[in-house]
PDB file of N, CA and C in Angstrom:
ATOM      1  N   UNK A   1     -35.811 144.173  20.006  1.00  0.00           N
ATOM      2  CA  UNK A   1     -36.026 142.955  19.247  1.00  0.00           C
ATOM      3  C   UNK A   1     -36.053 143.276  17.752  1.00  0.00           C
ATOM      4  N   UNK A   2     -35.568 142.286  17.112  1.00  0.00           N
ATOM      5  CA  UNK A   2     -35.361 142.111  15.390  1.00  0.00           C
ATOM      6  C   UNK A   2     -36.834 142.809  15.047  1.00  0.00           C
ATOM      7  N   UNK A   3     -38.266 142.237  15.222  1.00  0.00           N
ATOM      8  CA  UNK A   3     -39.453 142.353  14.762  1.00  0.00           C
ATOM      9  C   UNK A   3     -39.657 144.356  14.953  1.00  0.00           C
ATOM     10  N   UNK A   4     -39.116 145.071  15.321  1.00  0.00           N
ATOM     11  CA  UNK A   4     -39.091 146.677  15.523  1.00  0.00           C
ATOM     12  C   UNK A   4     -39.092 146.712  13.698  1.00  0.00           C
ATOM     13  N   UNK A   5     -37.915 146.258  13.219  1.00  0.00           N
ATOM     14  CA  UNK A   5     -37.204 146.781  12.064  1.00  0.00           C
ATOM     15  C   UNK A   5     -37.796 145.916  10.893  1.00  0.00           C
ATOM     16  N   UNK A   6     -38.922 145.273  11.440  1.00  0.00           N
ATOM     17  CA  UNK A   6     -39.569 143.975  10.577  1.00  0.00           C
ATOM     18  C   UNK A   6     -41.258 144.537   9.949  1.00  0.00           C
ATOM     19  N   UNK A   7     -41.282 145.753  11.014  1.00  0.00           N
ATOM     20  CA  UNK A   7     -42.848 145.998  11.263  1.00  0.00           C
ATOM     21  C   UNK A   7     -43.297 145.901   9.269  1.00  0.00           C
ATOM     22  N   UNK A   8     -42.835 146.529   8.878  1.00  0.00           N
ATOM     23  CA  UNK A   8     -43.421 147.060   7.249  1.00  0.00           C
ATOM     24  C   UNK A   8     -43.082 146.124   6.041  1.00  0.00           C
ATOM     25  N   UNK A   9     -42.447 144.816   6.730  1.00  0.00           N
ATOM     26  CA  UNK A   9     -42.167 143.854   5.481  1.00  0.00           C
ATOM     27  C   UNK A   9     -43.824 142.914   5.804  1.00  0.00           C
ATOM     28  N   UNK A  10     -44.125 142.404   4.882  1.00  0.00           N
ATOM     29  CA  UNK A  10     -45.165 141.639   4.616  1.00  0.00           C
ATOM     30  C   UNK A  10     -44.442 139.898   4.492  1.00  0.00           C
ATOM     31  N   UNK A  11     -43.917 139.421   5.220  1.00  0.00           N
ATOM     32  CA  UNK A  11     -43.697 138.207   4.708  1.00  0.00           C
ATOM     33  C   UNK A  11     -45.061 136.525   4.934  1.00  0.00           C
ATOM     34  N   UNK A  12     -45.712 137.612   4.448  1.00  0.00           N
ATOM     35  CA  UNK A  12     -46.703 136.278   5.198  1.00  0.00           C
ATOM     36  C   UNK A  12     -46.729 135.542   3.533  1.00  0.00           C
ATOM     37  N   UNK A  13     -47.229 135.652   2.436  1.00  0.00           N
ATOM     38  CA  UNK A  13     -47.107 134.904   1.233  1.00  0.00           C
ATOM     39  C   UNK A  13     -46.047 135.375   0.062  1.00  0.00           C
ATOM     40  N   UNK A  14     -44.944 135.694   0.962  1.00  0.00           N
ATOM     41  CA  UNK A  14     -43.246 135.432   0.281  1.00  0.00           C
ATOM     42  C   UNK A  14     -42.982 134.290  -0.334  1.00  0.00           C
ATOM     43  N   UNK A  15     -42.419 134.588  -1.585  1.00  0.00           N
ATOM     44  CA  UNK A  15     -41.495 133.502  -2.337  1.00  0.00           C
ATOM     45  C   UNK A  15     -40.118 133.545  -1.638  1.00  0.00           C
ATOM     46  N   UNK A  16     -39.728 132.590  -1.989  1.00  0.00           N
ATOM     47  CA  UNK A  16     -38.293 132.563  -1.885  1.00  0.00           C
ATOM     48  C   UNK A  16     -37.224 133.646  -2.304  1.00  0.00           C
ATOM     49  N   UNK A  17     -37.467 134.463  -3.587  1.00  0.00           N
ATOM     50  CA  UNK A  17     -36.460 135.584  -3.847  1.00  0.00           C
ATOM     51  C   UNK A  17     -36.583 136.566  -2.706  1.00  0.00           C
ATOM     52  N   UNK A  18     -38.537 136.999  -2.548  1.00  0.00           N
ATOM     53  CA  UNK A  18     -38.442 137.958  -1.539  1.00  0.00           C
ATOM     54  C   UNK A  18     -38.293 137.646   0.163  1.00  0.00           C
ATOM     55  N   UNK A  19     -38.220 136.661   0.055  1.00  0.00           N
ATOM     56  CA  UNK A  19     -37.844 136.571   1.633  1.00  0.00           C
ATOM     57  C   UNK A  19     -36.261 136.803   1.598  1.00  0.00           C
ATOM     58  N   UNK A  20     -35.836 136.365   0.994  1.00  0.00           N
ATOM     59  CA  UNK A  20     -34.334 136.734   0.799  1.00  0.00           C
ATOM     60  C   UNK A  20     -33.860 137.786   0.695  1.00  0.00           C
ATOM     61  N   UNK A  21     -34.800 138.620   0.120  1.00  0.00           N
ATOM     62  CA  UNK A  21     -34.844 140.125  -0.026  1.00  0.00           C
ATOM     63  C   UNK A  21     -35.247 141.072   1.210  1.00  0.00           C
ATOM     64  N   UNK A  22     -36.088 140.400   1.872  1.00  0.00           N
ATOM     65  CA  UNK A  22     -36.775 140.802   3.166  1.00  0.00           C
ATOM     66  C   UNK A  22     -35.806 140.721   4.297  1.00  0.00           C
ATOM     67  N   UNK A  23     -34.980 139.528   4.012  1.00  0.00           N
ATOM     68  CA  UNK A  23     -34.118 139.205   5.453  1.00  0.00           C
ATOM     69  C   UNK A  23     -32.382 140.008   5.179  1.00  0.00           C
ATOM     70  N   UNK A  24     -32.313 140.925   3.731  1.00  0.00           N
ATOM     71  CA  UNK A  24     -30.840 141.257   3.251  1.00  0.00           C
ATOM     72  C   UNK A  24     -31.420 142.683   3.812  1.00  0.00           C
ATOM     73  N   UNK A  25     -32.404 143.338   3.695  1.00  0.00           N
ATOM     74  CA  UNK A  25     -32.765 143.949   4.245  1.00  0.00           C
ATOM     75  C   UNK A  25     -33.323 144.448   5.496  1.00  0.00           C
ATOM     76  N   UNK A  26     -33.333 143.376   6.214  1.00  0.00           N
ATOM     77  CA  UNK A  26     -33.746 143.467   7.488  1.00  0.00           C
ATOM     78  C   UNK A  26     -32.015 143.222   8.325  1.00  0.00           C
ATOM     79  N   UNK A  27     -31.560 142.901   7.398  1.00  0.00           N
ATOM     80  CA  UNK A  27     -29.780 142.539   7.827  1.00  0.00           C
ATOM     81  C   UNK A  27     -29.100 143.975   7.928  1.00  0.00           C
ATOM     82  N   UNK A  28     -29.675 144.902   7.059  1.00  0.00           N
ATOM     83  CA  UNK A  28     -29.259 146.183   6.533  1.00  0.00           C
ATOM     84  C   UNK A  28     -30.107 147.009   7.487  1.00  0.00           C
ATOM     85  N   UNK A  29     -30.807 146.680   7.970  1.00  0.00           N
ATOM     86  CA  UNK A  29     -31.295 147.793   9.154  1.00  0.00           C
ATOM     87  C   UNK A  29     -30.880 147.546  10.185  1.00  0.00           C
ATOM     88  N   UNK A  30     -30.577 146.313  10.920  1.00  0.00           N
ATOM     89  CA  UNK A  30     -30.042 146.160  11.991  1.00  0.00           C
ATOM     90  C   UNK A  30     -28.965 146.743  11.989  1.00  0.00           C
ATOM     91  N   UNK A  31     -28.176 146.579  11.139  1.00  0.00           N
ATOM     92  CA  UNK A  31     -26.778 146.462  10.775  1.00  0.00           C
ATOM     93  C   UNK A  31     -26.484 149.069  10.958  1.00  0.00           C
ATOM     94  N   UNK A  32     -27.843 148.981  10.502  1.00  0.00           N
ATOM     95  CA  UNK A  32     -27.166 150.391  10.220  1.00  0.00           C
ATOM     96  C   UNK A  32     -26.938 151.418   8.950  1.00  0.00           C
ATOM     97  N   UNK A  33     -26.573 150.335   8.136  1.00  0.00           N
ATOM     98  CA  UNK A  33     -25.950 150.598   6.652  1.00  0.00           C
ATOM     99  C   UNK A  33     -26.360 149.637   5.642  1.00  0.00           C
ATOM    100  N   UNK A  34     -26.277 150.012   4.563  1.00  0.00           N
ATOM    101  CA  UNK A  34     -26.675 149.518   3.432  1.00  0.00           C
ATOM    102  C   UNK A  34     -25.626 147.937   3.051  1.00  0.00           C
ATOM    103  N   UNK A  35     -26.507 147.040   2.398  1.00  0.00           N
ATOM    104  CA  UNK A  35     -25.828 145.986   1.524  1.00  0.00           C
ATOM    105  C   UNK A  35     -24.715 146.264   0.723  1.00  0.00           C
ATOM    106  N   UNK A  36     -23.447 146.773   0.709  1.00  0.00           N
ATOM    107  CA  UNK A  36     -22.736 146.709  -0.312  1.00  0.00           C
ATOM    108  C   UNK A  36     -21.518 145.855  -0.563  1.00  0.00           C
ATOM    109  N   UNK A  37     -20.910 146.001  -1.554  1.00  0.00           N
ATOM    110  CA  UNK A  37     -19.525 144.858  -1.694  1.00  0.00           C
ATOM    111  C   UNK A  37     -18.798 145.218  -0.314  1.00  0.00           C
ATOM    112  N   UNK A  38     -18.933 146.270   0.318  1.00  0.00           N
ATOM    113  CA  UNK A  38     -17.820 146.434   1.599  1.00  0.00           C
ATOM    114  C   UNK A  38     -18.469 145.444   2.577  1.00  0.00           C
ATOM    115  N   UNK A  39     -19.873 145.557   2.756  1.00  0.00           N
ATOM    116  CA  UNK A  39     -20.523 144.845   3.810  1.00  0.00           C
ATOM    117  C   UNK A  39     -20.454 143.511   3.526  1.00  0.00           C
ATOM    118  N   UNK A  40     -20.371 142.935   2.277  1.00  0.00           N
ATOM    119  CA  UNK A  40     -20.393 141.471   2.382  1.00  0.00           C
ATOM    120  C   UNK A  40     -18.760 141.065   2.779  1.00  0.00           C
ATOM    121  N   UNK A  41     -17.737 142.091   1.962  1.00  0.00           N
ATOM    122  CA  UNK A  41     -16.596 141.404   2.208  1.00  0.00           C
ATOM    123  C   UNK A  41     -16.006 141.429   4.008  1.00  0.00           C
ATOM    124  N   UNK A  42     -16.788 141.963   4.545  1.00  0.00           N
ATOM    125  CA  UNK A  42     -16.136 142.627   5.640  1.00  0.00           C
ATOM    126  C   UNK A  42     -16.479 141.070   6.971  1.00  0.00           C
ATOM    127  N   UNK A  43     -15.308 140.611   7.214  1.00  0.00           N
ATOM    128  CA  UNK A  43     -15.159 139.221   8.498  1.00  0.00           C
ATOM    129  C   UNK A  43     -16.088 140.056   9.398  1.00  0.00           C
ATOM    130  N   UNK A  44     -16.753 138.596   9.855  1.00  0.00           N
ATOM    131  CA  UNK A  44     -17.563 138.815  11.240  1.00  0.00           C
ATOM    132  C   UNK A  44     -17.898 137.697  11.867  1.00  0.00           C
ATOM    133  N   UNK A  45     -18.320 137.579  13.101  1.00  0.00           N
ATOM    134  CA  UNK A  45     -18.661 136.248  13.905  1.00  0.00           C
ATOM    135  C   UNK A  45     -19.749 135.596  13.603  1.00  0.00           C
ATOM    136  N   UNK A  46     -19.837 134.517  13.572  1.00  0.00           N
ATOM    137  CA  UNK A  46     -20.870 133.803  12.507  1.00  0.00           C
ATOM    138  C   UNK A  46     -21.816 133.461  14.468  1.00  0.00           C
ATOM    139  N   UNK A  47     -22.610 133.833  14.221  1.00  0.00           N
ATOM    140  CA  UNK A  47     -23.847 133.051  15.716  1.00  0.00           C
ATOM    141  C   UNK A  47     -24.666 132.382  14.534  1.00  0.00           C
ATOM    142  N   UNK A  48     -24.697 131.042  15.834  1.00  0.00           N
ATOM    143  CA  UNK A  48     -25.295 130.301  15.245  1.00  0.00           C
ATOM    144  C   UNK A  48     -26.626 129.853  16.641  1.00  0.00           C
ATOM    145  N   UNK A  49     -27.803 129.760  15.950  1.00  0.00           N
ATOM    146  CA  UNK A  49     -29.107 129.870  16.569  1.00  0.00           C
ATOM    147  C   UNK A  49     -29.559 128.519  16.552  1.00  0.00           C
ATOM    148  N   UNK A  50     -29.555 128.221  17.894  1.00  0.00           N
ATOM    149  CA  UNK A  50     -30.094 126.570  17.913  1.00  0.00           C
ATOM    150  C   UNK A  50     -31.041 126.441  17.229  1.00  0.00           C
ATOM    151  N   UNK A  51     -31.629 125.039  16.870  1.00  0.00           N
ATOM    152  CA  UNK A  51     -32.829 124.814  16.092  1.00  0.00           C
ATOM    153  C   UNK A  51     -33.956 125.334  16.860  1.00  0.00           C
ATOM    154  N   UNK A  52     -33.753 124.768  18.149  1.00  0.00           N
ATOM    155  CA  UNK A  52     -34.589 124.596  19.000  1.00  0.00           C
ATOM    156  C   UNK A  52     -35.344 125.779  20.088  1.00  0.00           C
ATOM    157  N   UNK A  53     -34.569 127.139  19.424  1.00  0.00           N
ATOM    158  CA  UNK A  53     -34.552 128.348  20.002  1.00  0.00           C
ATOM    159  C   UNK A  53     -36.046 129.123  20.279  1.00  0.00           C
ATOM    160  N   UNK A  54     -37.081 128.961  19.397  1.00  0.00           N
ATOM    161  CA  UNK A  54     -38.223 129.224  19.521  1.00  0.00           C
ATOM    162  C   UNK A  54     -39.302 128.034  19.365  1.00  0.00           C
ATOM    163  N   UNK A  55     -39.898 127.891  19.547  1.00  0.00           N
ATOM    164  CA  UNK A  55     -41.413 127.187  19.834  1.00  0.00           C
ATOM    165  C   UNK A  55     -41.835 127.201  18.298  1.00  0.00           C
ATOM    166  N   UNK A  56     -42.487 126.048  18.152  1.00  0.00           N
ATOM    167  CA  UNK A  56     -43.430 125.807  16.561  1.00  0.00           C
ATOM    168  C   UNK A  56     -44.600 126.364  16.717  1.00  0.00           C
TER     169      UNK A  56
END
């Protein structure tokens, strides 16, 4: 599960820059490799996550 690679971010009173920062980085660990111009330019399958996928 995603939350392994989540353990050491703090997002409980995140702004908006750092959650953005939290989730480019949490994109970058899953992923393997670092954020760079190769990784953004590089096509991939877009999943898309129902709204309704987890519980409030």
């Amino acid at each position: 599960m995603f939350q392994d690679y989540a353990q050491d971010l703090d997002l409980g009173d995140a702004g908006l820059q750092e959650l953005v920062e939290y989730f480019l980085i949490l994109a970058g660990r899953i992923t393997g490799r670092y954020l760079d111009r190769d990784w953004f330019a590089t096509p991939r399958v877009l999943y898309r996550v129902p709204r309704d996928a987890w519980p409030r």
